[in-house]
C-alpha atoms as a PDB file:
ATOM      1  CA  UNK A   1     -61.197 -46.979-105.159  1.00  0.00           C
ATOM      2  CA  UNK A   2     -58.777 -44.648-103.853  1.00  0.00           C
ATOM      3  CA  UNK A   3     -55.441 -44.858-103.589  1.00  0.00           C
ATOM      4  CA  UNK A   4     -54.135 -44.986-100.292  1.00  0.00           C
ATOM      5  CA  UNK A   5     -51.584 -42.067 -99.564  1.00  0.00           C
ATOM      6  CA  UNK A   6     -49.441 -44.696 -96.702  1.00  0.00           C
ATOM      7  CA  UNK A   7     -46.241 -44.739 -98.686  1.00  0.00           C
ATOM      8  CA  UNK A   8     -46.320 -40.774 -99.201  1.00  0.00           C
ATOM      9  CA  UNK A   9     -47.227 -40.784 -94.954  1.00  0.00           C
ATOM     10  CA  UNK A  10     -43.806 -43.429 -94.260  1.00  0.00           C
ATOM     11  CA  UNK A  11     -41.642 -40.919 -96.754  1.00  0.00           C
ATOM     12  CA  UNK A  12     -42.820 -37.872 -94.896  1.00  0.00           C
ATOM     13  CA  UNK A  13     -41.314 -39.462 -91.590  1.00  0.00           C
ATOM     14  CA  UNK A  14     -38.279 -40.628 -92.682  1.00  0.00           C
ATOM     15  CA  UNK A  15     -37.498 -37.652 -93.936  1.00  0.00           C
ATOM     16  CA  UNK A  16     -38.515 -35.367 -91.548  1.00  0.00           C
ATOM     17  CA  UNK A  17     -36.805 -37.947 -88.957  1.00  0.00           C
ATOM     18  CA  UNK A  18     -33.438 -37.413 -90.709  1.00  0.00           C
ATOM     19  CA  UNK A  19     -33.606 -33.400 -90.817  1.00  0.00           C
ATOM     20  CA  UNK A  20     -33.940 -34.136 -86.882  1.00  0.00           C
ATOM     21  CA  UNK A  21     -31.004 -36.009 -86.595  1.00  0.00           C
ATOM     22  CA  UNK A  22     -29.070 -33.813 -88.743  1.00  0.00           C
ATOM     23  CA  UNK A  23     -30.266 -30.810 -86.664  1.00  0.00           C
ATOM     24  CA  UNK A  24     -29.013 -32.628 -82.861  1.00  0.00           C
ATOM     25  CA  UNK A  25     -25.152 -33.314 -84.722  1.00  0.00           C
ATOM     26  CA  UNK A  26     -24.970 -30.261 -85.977  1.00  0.00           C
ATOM     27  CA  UNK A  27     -26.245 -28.310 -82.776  1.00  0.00           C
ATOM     28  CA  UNK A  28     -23.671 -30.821 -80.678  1.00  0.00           C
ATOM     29  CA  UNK A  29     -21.315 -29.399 -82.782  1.00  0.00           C
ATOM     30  CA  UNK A  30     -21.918 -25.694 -82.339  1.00  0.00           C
ATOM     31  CA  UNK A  31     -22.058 -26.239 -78.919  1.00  0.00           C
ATOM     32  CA  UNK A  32     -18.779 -28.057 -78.553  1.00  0.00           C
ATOM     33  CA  UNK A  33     -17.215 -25.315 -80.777  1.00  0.00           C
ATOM     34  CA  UNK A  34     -18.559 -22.310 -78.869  1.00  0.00           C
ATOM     35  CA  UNK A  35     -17.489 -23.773 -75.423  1.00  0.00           C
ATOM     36  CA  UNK A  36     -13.841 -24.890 -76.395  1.00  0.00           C
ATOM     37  CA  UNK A  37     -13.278 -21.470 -77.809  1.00  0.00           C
ATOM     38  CA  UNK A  38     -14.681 -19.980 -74.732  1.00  0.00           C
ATOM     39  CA  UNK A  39     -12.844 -22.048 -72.773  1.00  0.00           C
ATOM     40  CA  UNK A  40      -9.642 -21.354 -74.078  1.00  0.00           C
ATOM     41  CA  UNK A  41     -10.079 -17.649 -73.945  1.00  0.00           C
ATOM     42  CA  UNK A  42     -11.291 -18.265 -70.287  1.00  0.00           C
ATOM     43  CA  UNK A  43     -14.659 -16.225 -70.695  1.00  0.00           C
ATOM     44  CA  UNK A  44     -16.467 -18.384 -68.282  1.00  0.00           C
ATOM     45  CA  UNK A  45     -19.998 -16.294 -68.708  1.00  0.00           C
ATOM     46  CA  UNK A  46     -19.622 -16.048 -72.275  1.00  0.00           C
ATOM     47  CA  UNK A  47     -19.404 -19.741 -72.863  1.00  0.00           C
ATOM     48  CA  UNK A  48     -22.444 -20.203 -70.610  1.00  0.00           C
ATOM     49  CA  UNK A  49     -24.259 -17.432 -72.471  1.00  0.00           C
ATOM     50  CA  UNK A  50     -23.420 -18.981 -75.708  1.00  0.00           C
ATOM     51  CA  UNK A  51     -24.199 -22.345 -74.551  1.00  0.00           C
ATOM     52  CA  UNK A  52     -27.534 -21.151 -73.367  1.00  0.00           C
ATOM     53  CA  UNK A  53     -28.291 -19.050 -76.575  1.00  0.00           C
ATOM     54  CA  UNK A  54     -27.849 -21.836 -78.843  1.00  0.00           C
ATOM     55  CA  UNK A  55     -29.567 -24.497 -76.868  1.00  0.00           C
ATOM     56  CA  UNK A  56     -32.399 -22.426 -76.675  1.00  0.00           C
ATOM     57  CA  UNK A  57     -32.527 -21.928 -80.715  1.00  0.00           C
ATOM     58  CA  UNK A  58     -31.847 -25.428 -80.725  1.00  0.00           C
ATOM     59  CA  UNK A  59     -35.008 -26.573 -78.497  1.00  0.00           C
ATOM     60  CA  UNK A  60     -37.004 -23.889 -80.332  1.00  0.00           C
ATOM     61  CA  UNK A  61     -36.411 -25.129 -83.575  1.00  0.00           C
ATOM     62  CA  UNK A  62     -36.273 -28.594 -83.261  1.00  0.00           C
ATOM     63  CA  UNK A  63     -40.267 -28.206 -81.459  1.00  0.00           C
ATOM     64  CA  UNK A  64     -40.965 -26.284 -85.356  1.00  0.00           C
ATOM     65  CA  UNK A  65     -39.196 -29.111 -87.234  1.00  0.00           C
ATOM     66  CA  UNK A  66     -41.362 -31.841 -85.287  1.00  0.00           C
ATOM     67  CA  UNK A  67     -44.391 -29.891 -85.493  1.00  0.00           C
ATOM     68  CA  UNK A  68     -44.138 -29.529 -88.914  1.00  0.00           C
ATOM     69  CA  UNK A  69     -43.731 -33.428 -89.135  1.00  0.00           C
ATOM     70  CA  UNK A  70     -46.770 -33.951 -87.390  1.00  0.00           C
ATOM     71  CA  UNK A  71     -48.783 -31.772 -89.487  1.00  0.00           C
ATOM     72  CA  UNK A  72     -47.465 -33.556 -92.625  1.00  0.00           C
ATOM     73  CA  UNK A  73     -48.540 -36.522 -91.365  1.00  0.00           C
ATOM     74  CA  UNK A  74     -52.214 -35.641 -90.133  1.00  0.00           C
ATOM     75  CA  UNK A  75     -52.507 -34.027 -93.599  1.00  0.00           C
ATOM     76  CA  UNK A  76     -51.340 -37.249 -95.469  1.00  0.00           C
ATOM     77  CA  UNK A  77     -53.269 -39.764 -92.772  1.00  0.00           C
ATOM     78  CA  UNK A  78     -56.747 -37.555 -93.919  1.00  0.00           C
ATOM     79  CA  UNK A  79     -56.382 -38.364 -97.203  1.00  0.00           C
ATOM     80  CA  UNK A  80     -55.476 -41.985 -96.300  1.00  0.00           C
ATOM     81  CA  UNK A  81     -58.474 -42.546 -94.126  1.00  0.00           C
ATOM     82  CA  UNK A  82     -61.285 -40.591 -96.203  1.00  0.00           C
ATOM     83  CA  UNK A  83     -59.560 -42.081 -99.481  1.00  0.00           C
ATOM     84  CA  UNK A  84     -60.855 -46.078 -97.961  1.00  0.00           C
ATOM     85  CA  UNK A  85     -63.962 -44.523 -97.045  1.00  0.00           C
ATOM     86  CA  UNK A  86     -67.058 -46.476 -98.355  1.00  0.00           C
ATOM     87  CA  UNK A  87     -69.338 -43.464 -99.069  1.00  0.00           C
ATOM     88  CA  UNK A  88     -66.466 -41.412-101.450  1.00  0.00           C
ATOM     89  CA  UNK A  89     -65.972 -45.412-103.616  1.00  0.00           C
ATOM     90  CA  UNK A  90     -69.561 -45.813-103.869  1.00  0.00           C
ATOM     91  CA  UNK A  91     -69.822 -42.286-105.065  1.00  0.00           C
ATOM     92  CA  UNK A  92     -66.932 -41.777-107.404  1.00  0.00           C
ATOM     93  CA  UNK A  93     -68.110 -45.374-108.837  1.00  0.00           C
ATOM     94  CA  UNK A  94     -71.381 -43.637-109.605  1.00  0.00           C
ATOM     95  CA  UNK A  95     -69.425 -40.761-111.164  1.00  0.00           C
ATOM     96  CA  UNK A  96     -67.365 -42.390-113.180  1.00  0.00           C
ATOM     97  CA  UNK A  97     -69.742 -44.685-113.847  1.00  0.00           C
ATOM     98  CA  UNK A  98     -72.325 -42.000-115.339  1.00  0.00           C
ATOM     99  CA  UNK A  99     -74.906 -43.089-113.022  1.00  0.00           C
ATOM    100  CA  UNK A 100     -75.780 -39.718-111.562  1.00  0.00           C
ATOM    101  CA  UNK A 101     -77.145 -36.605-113.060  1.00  0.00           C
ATOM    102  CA  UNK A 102     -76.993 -32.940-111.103  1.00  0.00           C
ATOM    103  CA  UNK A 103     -80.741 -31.405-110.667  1.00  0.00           C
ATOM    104  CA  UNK A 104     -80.035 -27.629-110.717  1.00  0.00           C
ATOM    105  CA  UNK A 105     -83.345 -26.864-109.497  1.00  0.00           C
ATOM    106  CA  UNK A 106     -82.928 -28.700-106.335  1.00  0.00           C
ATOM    107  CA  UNK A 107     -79.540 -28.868-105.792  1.00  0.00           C
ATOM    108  CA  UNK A 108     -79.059 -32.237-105.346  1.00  0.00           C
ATOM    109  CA  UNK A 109     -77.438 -35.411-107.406  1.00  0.00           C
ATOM    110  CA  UNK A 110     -80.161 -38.419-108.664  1.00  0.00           C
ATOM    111  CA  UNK A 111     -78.749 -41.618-108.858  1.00  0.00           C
ATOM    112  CA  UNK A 112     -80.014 -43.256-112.315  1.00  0.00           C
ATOM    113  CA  UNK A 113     -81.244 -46.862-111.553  1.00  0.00           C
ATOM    114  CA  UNK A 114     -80.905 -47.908-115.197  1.00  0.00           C
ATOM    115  CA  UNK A 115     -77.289 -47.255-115.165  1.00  0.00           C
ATOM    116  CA  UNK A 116     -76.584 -48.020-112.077  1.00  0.00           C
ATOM    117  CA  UNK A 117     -77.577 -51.915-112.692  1.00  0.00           C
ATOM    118  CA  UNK A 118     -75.355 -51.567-115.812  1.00  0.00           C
ATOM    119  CA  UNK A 119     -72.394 -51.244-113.381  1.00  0.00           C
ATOM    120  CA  UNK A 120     -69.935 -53.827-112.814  1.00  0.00           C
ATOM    121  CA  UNK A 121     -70.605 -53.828-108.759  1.00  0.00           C
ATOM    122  CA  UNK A 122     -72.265 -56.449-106.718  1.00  0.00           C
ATOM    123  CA  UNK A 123     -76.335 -56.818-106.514  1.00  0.00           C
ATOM    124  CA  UNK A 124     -76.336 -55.975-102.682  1.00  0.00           C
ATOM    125  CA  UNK A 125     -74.422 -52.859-103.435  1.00  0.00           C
ATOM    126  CA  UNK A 126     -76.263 -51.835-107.135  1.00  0.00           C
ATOM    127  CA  UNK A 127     -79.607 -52.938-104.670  1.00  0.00           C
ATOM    128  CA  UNK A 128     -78.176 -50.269-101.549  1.00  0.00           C
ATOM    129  CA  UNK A 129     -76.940 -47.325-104.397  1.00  0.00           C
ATOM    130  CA  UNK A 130     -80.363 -47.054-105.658  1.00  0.00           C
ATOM    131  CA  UNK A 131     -82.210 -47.058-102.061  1.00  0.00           C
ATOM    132  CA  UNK A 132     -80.308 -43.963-101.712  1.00  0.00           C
ATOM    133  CA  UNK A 133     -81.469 -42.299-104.593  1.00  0.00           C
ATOM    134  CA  UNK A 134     -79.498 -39.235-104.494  1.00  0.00           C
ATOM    135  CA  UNK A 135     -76.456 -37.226-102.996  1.00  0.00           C
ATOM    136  CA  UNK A 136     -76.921 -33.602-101.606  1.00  0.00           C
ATOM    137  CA  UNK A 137     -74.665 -30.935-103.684  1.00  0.00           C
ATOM    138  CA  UNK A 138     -72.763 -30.837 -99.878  1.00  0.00           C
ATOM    139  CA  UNK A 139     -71.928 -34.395 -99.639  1.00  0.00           C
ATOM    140  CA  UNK A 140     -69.978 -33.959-103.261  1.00  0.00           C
ATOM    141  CA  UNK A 141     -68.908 -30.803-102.157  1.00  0.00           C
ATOM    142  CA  UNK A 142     -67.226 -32.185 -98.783  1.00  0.00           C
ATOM    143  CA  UNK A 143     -66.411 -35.955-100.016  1.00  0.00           C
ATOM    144  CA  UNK A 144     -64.913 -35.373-102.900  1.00  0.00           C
ATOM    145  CA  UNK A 145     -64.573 -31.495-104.462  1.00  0.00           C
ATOM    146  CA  UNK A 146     -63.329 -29.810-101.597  1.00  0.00           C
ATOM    147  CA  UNK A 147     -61.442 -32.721-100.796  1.00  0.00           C
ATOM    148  CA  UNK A 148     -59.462 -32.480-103.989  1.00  0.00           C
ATOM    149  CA  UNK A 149     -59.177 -28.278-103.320  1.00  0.00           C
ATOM    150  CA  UNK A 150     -57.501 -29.101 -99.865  1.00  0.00           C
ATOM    151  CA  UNK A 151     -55.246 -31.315-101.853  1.00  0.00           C
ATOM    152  CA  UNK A 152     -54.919 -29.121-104.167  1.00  0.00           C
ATOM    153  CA  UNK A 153     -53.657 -26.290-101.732  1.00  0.00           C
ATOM    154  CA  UNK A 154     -51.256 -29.266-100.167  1.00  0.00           C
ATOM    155  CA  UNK A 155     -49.596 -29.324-103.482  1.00  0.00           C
ATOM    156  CA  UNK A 156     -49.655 -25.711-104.071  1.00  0.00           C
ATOM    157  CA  UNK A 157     -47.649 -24.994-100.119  1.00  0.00           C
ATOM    158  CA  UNK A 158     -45.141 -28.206-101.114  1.00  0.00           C
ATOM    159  CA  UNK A 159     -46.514 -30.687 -98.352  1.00  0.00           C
ATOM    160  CA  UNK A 160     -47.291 -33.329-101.276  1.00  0.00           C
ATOM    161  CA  UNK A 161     -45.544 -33.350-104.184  1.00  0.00           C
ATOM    162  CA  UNK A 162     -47.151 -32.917-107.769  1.00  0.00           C
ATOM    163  CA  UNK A 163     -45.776 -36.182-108.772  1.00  0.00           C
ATOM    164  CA  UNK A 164     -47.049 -38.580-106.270  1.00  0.00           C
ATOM    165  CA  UNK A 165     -50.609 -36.359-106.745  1.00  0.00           C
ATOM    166  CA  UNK A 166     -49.912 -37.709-110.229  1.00  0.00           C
ATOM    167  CA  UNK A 167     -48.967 -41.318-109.508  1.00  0.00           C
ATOM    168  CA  UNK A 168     -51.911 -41.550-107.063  1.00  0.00           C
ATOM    169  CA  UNK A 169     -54.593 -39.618-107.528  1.00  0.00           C
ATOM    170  CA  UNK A 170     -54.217 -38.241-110.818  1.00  0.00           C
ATOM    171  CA  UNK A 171     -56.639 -41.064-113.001  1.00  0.00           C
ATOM    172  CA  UNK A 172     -59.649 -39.988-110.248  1.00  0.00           C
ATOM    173  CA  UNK A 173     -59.222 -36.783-110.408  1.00  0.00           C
ATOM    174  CA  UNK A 174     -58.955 -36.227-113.474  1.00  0.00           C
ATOM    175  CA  UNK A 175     -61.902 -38.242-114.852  1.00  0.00           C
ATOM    176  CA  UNK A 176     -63.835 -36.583-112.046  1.00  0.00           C
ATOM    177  CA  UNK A 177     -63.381 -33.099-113.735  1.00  0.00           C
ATOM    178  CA  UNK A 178     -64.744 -33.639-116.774  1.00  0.00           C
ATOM    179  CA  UNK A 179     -67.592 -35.320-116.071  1.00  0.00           C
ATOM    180  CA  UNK A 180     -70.557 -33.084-117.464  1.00  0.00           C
ATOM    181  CA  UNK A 181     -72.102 -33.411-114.381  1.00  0.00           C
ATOM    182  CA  UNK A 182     -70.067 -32.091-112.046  1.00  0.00           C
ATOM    183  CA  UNK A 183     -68.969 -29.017-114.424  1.00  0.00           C
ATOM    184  CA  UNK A 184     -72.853 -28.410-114.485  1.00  0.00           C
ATOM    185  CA  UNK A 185     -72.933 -28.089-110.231  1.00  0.00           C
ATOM    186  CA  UNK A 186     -69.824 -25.909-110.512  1.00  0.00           C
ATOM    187  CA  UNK A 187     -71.161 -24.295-112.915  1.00  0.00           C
ATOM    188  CA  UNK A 188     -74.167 -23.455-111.190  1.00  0.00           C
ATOM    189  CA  UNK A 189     -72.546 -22.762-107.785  1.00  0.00           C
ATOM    190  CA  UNK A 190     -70.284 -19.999-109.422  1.00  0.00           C
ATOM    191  CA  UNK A 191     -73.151 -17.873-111.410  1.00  0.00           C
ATOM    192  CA  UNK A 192     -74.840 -18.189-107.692  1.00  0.00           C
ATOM    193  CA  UNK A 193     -71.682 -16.972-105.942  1.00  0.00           C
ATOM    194  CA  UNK A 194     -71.573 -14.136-108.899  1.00  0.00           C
ATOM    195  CA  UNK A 195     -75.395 -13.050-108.055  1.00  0.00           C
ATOM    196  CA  UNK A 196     -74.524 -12.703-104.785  1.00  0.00           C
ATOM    197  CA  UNK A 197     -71.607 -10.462-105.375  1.00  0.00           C
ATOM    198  CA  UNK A 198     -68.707 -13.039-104.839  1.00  0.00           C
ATOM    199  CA  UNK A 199     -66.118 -14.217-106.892  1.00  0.00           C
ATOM    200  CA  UNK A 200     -66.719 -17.099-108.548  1.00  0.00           C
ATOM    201  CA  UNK A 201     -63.788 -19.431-107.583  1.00  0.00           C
ATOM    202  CA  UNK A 202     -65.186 -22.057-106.064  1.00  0.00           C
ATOM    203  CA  UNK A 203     -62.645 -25.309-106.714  1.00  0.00           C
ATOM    204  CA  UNK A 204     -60.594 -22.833-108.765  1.00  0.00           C
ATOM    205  CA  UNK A 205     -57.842 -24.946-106.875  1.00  0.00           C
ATOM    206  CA  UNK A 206     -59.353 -28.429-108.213  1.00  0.00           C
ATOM    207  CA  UNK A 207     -59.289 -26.735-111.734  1.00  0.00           C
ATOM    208  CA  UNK A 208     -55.287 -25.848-111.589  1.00  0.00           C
ATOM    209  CA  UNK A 209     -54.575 -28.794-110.090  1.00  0.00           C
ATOM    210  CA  UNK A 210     -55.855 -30.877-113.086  1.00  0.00           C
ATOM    211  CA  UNK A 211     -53.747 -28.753-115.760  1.00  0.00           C
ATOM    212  CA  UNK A 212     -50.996 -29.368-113.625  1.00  0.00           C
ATOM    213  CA  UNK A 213     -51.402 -32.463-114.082  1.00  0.00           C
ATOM    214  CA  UNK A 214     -52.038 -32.979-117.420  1.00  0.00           C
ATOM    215  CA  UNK A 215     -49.422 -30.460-118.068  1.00  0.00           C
ATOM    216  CA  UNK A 216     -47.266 -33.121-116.372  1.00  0.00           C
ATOM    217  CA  UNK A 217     -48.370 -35.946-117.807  1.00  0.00           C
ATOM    218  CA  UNK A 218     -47.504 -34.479-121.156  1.00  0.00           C
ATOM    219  CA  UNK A 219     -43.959 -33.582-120.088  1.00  0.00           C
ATOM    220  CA  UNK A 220     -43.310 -37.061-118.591  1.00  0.00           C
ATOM    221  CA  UNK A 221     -44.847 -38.448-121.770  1.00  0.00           C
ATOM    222  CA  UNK A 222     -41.801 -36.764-123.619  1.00  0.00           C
ATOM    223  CA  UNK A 223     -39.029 -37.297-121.694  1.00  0.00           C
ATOM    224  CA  UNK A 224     -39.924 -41.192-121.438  1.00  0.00           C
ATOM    225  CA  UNK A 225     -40.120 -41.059-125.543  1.00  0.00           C
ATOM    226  CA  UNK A 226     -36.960 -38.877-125.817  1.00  0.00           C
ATOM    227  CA  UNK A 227     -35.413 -41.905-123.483  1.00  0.00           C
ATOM    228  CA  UNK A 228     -36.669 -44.708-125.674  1.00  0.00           C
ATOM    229  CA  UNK A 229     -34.953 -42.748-128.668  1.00  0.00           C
END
């Protein structure tokens, strides 16, 4: 399953919460300056003009600050709630599992009963995976590859960090990569995209995320030797 992305969701808030509070003291504090020198010179409209000016930045960029926030945390509560789904464990246990092969031809995934009762799962669900038969090249596009791009671009723009990508998701992902499979359908999808003129960088993202990672893996794998030394 999934790894649930709540912790990253509760960090996000705090501290986004704490830039907030940091941004009302120091705007207090501009305030109080610009009005007590004001004051002291006696420039009535200036220190109402100043006072004005700044509370408007203030107001302004406090709305950015909490919008921002918000977005973080829509972006972080998406992967939390499509993470749990059932549909994306049943099909990266399939995956990972081996227990699905990509027809080319008709662009679709078959589930393979014989491996699928070879799976450590219970009857009811082996019994329910092979009723299904198959998964459209969409559903792994939208549960799972382009899932991992829009991650992917998260981590690229700094709303998730690579190491809690690593810590959480990185095992998944990873194994999900290099499954023959699913390099086949990418495969595929990027010699159509080339046919048709287009670029073939479809989950180019997905790709750079996974050397990231085991780029980082490898440096963390160092460091924690060179600090056993």
């Amino acid at each position: 399953m999934l790894i649930s992305m709540r912790a990253g969701e509760n960090f996000m808030r705090k501290r986004d919460t704490a830039s907030i509070v940091l941004l009302v003291l120091s705007s207090f504090i501009t305030l109080c300056g610009i009005g007590y020198f004001c004051f002291l010179q006696r420039h009535l409209w200036e220190t109402i003009t100043g006072v004005a000016t700044v509370w408007i930045v203030f107001v302004a960029y406090t709305q950015l600050v909490v919008s921002n926030a918000t977005s973080k945390a829509d972006f972080i509560r998406r992967f939390t709630i499509e993470g749990r789904g059932e549909n994306i464990t049943d099909l990266m246990t399939l995956i990972l599992g081996n227990a699905i092969t990509y027809n080319v031809e008709g662009q679709f995934f078959n589930i393979d009963e014989k491996t699928v009762r070879k799976l450590g799962i219970d009857e009811r669900k082996k019994t329910q995976l092979i009723k299904r038969q198959r998964y459209s090249q969409d559903e792994i596009s939208s549960w799972l590859l382009g899932w991992y791009e829009e991650m992917a671009s998260f981590e690229k723009n700094d709303i998730i960090t690579l190491d809690y990508v690593y810590d959480n998701f990185s095992f998944n992902l990873r194994e999900l990569w290099k499954k023959i499979e699913i390099q086949k359908y990418v495969t595929s999808i990027n010699e159509k995209e080339t046919d048709n003129g287009g670029i073939p960088d479809l989950f180019e993202g997905v790709k750079m995320l996974v050397s990231k990672l085991e780029n980082y893996e490898i440096k963390k794998k160092l460091a924690l030797k060179f600090y056993h030394s």
